[in-house]
N, C-alpha and C. Protein backbone atom coordinates (compact mmCIF):
# COMPACT_ATOMS: atom_id res chain seq x y z
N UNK A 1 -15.18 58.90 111.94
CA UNK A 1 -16.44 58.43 112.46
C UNK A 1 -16.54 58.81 113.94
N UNK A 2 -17.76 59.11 114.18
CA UNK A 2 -17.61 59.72 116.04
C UNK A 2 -18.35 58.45 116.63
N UNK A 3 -17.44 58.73 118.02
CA UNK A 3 -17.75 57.77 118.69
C UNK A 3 -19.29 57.84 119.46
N UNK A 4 -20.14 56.57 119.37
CA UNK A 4 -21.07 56.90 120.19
C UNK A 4 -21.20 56.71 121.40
N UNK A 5 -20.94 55.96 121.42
CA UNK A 5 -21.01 55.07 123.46
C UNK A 5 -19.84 54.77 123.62
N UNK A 6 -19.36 54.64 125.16
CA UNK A 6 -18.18 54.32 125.56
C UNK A 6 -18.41 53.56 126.81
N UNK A 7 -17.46 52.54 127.36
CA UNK A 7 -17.59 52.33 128.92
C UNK A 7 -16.68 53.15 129.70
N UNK A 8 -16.94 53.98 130.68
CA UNK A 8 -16.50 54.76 131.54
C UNK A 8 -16.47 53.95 133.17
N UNK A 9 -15.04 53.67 132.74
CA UNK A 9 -14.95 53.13 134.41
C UNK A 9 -14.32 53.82 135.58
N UNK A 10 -14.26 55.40 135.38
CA UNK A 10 -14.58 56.01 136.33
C UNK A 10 -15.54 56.12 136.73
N UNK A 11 -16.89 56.31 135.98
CA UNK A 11 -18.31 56.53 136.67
C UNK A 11 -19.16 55.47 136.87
N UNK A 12 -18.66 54.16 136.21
CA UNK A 12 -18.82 52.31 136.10
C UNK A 12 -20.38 52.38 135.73
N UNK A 13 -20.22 53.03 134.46
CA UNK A 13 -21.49 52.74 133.40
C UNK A 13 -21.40 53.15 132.35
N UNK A 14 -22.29 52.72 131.52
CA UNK A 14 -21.67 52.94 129.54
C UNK A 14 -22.46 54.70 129.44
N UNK A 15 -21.37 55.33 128.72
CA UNK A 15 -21.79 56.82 128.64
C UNK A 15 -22.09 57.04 127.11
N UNK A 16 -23.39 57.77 126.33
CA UNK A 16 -23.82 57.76 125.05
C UNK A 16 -22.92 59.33 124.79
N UNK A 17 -22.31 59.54 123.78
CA UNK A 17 -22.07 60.55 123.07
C UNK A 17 -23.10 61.52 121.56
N UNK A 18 -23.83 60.48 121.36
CA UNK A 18 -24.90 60.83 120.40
C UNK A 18 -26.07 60.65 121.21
N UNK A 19 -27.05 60.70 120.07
CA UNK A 19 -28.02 60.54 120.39
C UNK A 19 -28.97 58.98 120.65
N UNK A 20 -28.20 58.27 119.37
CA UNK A 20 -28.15 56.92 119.60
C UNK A 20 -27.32 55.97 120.69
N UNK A 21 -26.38 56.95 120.93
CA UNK A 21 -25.24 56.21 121.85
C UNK A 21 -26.02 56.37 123.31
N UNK A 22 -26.47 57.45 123.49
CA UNK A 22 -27.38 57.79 125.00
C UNK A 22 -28.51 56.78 124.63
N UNK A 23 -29.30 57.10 124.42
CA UNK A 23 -30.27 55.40 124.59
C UNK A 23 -29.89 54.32 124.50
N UNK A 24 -28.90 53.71 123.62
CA UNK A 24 -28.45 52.19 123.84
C UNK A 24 -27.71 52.31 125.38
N UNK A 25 -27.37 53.55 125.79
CA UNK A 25 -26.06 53.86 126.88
C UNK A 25 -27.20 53.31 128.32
N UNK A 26 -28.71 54.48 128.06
CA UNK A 26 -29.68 53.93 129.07
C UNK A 26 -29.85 52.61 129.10
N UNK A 27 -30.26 51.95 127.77
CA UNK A 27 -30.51 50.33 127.79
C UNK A 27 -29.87 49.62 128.38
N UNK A 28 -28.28 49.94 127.99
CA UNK A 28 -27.48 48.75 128.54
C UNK A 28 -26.74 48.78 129.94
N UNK A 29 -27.25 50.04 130.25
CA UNK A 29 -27.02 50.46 132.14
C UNK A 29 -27.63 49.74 132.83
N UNK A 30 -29.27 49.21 132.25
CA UNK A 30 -30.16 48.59 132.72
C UNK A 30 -30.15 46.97 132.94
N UNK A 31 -28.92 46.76 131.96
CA UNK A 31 -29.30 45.21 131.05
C UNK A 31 -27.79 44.63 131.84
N UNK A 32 -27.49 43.57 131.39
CA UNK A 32 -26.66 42.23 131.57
C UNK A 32 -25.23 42.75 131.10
N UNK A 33 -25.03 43.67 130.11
CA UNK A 33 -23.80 44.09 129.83
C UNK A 33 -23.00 44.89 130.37
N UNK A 34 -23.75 45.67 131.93
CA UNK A 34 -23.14 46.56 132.70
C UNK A 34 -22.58 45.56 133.62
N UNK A 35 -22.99 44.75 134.35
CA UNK A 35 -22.54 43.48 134.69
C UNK A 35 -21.17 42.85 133.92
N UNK A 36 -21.43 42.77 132.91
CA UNK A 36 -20.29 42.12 132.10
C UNK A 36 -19.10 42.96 132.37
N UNK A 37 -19.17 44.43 131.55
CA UNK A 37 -17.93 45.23 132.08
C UNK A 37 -17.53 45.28 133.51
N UNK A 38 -18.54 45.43 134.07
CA UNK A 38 -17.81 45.84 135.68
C UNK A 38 -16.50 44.14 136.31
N UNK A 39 -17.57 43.03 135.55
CA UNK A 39 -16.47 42.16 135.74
C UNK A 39 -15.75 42.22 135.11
N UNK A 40 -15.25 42.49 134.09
CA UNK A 40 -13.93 42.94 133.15
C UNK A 40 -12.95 43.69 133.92
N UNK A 41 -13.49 45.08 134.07
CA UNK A 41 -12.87 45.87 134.87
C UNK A 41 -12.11 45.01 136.47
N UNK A 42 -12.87 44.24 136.94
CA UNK A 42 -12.07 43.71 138.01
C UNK A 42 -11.38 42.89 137.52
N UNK A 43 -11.87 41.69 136.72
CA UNK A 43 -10.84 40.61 136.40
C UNK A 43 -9.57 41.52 135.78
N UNK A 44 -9.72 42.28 134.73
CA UNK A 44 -8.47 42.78 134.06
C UNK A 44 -7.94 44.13 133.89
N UNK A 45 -8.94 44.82 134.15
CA UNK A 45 -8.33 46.04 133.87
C UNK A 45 -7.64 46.22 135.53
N UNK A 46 -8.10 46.46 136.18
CA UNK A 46 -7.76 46.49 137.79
C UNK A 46 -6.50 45.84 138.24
N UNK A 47 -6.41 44.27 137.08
CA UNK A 47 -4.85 43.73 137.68
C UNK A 47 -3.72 44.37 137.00
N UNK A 48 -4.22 44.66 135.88
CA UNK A 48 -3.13 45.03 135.05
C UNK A 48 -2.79 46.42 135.38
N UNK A 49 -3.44 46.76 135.65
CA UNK A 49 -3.01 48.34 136.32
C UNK A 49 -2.34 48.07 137.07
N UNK A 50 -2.11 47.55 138.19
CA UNK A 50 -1.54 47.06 139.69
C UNK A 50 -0.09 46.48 138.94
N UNK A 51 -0.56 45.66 137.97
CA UNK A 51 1.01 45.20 137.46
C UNK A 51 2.33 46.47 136.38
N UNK A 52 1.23 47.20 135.65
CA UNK A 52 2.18 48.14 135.20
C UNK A 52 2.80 49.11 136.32
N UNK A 53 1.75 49.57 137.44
CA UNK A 53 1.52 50.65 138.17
C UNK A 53 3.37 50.50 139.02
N UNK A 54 3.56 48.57 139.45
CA UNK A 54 4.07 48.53 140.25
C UNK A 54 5.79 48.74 138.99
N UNK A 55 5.60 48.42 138.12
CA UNK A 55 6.59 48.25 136.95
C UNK A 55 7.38 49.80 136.94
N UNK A 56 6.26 50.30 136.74
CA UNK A 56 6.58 51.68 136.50
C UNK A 56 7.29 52.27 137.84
N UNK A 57 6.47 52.06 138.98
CA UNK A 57 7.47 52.43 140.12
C UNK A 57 8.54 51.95 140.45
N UNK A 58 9.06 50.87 139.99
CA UNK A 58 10.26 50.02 139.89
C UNK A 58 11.17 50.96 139.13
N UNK A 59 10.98 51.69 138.29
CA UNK A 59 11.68 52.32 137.31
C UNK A 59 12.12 54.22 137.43
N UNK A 60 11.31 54.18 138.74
CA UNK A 60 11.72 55.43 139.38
C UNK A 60 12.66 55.68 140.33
C-alpha cells in the first residue's frame, strides 16, 4: 500500500505523496493538527533524541 501523507519534521509540516495525501497535506497545514505534531515533536521526539544521541556518544 503507498504511503500518502507523512509528517516531515525536517520541513515541520505534513507532506502529501498522492494526490489525496497533498490536499488533506494542504488542509491539515492549515488546521489544528500541525499544531498538534509540532508539539509532539518538542515534547518527544526532541527529548528522546537528546537521550539516545547522548547514549550513543557514551558508547564511543
Amino acid at each position: 500500500q503507498a504511503e500518502n501523507i507523512r509528517f516531515n519534521s525536517t520541513v515541520g509540516k505534513f507532506v502529501g505523496y498522492t494526490e489525496l495525501g497533498v490536499k488533506n497535506a494542504e488542509a491539515w497545514n492549515k488546521g489544528p493538527e500541525l499544531a498538534g505534531e509540532l508539539g509532539e515533536l518538542e515534547r518527544f521526539c526532541k527529548h528522546n533524541a537528546d537521550l539516545h544521541y547522548s547514549t550513543i556518544l557514551d558508547k564511543t
